[in-house]
PDB file of N, CA and C in Angstrom:
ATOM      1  N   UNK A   1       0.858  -1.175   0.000  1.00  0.00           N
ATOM      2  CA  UNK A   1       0.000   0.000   0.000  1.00  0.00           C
ATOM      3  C   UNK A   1       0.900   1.233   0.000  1.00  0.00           C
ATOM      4  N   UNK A   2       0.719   2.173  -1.311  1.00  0.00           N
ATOM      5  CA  UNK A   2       1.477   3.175  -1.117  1.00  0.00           C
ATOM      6  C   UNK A   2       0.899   4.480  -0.184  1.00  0.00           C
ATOM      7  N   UNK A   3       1.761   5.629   0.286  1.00  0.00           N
ATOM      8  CA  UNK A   3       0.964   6.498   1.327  1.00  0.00           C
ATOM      9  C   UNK A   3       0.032   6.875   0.812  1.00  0.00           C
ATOM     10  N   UNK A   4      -0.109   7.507  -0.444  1.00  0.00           N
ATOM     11  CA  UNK A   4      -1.440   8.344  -0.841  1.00  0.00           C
ATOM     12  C   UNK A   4      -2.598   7.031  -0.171  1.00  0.00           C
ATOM     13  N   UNK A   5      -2.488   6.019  -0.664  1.00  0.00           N
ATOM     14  CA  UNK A   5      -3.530   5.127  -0.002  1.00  0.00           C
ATOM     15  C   UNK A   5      -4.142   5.188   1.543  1.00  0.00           C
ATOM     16  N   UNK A   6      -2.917   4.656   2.068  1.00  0.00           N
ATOM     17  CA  UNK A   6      -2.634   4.462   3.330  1.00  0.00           C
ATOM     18  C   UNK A   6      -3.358   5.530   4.263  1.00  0.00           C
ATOM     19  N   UNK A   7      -3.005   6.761   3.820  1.00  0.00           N
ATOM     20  CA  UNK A   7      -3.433   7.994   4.269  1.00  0.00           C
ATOM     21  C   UNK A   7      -4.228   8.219   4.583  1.00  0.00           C
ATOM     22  N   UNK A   8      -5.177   7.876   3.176  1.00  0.00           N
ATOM     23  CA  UNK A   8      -6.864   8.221   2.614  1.00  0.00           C
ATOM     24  C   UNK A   8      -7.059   7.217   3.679  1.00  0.00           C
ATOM     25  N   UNK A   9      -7.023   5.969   3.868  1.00  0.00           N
ATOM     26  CA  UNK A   9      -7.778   4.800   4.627  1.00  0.00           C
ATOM     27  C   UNK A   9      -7.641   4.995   5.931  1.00  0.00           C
ATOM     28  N   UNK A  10      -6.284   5.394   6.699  1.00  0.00           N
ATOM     29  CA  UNK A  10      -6.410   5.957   8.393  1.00  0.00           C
ATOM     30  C   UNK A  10      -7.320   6.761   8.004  1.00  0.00           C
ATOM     31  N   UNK A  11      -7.300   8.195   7.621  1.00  0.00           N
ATOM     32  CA  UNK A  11      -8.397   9.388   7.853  1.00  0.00           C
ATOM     33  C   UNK A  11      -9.610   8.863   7.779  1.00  0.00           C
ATOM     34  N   UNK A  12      -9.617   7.527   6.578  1.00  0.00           N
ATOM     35  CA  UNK A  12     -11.545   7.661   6.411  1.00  0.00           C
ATOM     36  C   UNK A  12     -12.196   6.981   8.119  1.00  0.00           C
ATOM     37  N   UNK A  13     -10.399   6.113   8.537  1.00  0.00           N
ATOM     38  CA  UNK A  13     -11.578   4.876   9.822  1.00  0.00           C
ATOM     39  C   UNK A  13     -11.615   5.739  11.043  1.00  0.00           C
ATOM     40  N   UNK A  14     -10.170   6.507  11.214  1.00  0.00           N
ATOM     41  CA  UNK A  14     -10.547   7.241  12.481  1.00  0.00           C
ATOM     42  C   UNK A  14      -9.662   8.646  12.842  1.00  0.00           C
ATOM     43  N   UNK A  15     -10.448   9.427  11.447  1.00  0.00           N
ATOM     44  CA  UNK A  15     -10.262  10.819  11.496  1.00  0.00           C
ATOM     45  C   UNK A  15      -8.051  11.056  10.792  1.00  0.00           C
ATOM     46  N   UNK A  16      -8.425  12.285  11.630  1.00  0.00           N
ATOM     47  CA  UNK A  16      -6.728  13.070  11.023  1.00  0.00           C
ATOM     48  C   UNK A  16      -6.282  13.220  12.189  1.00  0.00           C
ATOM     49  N   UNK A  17      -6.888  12.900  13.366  1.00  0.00           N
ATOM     50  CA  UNK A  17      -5.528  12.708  15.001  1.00  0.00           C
ATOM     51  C   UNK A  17      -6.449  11.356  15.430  1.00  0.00           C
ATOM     52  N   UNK A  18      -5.532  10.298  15.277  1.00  0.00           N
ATOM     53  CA  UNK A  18      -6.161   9.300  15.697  1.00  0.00           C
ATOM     54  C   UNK A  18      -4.825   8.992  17.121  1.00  0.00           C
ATOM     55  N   UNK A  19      -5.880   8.554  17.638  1.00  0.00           N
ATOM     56  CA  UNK A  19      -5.222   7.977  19.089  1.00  0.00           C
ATOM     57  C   UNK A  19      -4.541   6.675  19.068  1.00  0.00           C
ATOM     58  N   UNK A  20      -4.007   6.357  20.383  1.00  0.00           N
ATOM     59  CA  UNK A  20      -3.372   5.180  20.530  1.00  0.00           C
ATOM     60  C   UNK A  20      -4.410   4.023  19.795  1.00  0.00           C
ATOM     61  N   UNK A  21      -4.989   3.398  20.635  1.00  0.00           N
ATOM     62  CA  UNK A  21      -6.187   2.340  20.602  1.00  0.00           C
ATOM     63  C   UNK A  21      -6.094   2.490  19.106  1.00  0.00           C
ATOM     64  N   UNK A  22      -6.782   3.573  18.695  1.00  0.00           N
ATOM     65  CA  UNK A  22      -7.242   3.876  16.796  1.00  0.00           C
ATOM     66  C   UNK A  22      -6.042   3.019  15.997  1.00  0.00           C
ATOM     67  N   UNK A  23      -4.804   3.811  16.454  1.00  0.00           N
ATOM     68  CA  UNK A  23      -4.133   3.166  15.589  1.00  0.00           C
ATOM     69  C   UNK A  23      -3.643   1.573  15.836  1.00  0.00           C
ATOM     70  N   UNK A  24      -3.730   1.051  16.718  1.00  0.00           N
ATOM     71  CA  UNK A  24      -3.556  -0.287  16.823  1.00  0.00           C
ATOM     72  C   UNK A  24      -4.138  -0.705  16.426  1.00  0.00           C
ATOM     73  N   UNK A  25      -5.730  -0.712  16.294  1.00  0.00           N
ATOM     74  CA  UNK A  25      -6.272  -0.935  15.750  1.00  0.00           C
ATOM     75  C   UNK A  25      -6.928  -0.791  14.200  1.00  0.00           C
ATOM     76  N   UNK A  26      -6.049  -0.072  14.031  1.00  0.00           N
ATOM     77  CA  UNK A  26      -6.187   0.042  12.376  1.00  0.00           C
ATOM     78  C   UNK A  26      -5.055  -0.950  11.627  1.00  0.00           C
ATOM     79  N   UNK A  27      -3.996  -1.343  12.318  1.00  0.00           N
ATOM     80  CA  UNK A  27      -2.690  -1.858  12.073  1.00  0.00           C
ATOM     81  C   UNK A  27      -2.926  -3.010  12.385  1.00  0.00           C
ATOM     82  N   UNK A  28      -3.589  -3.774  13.701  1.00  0.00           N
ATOM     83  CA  UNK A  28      -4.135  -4.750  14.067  1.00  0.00           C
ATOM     84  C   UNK A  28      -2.886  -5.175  14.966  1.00  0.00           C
ATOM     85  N   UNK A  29      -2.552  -3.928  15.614  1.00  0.00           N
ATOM     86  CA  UNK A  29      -1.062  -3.915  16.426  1.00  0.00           C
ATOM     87  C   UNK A  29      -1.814  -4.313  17.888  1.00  0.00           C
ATOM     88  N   UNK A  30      -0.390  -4.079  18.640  1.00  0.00           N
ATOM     89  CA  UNK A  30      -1.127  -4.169  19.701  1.00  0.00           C
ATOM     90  C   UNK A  30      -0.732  -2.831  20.353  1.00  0.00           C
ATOM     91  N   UNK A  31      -1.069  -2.170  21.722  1.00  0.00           N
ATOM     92  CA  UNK A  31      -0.811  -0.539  21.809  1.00  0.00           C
ATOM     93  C   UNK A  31       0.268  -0.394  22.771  1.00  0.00           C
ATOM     94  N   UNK A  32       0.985  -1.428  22.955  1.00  0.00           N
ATOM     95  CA  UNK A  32       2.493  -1.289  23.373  1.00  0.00           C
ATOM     96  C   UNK A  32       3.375  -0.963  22.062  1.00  0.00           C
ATOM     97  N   UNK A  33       3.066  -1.989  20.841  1.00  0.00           N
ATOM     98  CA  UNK A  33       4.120  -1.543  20.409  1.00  0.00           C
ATOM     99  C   UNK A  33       3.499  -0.365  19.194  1.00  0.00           C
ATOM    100  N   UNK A  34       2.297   0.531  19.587  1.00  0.00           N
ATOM    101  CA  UNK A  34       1.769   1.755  19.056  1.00  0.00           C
ATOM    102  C   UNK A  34       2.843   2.630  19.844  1.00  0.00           C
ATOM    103  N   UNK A  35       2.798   2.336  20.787  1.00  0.00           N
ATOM    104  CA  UNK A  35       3.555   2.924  21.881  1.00  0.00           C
ATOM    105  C   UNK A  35       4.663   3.357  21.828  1.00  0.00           C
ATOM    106  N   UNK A  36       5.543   2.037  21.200  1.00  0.00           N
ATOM    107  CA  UNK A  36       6.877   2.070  21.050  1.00  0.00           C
ATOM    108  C   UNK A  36       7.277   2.987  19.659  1.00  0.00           C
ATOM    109  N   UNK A  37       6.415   2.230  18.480  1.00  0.00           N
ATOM    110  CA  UNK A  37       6.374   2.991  17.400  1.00  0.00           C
ATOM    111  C   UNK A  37       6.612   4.971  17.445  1.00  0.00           C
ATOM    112  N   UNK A  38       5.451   5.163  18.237  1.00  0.00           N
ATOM    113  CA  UNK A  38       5.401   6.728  18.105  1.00  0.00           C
ATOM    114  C   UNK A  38       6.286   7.840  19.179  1.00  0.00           C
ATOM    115  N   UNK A  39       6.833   6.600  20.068  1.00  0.00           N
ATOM    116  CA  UNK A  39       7.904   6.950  21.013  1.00  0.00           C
ATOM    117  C   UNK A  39       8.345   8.461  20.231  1.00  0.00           C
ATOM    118  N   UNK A  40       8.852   9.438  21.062  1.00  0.00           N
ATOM    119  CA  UNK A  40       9.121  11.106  20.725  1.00  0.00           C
ATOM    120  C   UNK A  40       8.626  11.849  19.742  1.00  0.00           C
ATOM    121  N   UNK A  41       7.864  11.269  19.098  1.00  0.00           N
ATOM    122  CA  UNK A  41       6.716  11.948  18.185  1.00  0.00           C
ATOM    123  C   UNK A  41       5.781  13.547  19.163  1.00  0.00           C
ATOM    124  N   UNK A  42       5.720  13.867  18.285  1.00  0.00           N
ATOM    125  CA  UNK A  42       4.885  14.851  18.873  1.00  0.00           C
ATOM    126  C   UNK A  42       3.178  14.740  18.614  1.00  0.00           C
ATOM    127  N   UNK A  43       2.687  14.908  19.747  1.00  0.00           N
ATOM    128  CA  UNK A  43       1.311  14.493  19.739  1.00  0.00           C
ATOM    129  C   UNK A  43       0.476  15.718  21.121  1.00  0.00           C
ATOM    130  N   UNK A  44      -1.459  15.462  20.636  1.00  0.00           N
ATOM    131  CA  UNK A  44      -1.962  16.503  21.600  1.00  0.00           C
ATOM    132  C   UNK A  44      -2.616  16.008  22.373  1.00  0.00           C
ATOM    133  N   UNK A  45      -2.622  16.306  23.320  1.00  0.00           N
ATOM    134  CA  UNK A  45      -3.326  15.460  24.576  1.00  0.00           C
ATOM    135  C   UNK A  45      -4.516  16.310  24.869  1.00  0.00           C
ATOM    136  N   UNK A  46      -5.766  16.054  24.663  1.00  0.00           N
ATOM    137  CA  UNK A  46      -7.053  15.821  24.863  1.00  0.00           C
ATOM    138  C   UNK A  46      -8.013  16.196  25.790  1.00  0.00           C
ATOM    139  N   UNK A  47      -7.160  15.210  27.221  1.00  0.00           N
ATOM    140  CA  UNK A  47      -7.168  15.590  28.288  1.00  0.00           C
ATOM    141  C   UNK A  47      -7.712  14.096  28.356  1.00  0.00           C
ATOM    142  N   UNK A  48      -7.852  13.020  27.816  1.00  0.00           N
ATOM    143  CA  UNK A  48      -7.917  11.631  28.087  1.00  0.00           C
ATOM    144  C   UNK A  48      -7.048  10.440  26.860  1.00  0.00           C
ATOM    145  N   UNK A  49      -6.543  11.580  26.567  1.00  0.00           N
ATOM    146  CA  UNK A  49      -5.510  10.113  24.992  1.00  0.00           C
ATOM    147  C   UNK A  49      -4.725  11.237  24.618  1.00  0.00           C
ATOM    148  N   UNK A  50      -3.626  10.292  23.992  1.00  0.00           N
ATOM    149  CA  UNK A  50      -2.784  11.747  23.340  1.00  0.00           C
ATOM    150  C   UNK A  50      -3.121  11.294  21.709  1.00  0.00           C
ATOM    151  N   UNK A  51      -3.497  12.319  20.740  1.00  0.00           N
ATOM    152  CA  UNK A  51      -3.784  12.275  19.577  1.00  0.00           C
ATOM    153  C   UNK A  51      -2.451  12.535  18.287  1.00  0.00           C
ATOM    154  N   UNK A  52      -2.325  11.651  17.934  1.00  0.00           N
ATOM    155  CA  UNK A  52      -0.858  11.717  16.765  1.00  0.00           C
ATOM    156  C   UNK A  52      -1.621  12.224  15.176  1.00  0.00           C
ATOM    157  N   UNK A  53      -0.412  13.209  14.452  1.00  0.00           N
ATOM    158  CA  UNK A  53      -1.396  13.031  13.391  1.00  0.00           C
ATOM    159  C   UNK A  53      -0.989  12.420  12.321  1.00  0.00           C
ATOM    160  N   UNK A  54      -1.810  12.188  11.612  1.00  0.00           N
ATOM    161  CA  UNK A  54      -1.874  11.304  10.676  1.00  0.00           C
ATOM    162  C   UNK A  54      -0.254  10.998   9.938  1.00  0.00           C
ATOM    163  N   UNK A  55      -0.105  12.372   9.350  1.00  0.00           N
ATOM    164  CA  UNK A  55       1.017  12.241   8.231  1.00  0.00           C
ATOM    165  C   UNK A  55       2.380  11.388   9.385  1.00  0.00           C
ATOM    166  N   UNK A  56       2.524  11.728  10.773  1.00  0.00           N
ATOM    167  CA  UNK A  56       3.158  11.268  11.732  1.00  0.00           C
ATOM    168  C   UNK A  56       3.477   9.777  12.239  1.00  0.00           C
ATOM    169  N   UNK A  57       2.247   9.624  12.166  1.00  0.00           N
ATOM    170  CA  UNK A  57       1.956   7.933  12.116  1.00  0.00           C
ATOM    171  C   UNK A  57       1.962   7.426  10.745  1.00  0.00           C
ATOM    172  N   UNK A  58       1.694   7.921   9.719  1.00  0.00           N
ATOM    173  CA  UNK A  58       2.346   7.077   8.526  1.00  0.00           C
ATOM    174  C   UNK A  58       3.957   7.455   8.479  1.00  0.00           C
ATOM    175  N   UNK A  59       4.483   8.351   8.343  1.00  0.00           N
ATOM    176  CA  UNK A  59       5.881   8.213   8.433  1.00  0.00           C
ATOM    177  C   UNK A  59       6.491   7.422   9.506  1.00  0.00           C
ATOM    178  N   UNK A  60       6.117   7.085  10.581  1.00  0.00           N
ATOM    179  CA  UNK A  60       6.770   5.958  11.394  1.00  0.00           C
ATOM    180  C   UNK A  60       6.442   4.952  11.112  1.00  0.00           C
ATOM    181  N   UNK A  61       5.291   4.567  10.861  1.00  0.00           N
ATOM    182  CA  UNK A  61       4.649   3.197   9.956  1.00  0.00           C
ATOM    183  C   UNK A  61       5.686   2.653   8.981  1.00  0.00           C
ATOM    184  N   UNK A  62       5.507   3.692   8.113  1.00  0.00           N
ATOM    185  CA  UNK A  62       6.642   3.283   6.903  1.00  0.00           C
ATOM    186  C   UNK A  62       8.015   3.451   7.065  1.00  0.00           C
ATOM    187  N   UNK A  63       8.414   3.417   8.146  1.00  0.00           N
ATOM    188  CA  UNK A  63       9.684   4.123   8.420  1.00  0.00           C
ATOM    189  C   UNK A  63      10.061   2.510   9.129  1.00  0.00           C
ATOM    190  N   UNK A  64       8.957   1.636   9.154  1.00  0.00           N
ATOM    191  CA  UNK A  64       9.499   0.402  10.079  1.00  0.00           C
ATOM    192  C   UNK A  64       9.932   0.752  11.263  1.00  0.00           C
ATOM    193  N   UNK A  65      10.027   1.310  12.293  1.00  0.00           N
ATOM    194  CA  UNK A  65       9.920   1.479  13.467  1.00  0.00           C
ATOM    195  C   UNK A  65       9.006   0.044  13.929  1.00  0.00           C
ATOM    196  N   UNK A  66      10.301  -0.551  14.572  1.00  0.00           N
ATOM    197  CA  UNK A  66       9.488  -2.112  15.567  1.00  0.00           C
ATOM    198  C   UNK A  66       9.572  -1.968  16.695  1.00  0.00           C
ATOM    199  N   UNK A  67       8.927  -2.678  17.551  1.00  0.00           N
ATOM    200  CA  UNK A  67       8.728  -3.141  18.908  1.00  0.00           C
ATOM    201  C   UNK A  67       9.857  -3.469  19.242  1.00  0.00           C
TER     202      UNK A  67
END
């Protein structure tokens, strides 16, 4: 899946700041290693999740960042 794809398909399941949970679940990860993945990323906290955005989490995605 190239990004233009990838992109379009996070935004359509759960928005343009998707949270921990979201993205594990879009990846079918588990949210430790969401966790690990987005490690020093910059993200906004809510005031109950911290929200990553999109283009952020696909560049670590594709960047292979493992557990």
């Amino acid at each position: 899946m190239d990004r233009k794809q990838l992109r379009y398909e996070l935004v359509k399941e759960c928005g343009r700041f998707p949270n921990m949970t979201q993205i594990a679940n879009f990846f079918g990860k588990s949210r430790e290693y969401v966790r690990t993945m987005m490690k020093d990323c910059d993200y906004h906290f809510d005031g109950k999740s911290r929200q990553y955005a999109v283009n952020d989490v696909i560049d670590r995605w594709l960047a292979g960042v493992r557990a």
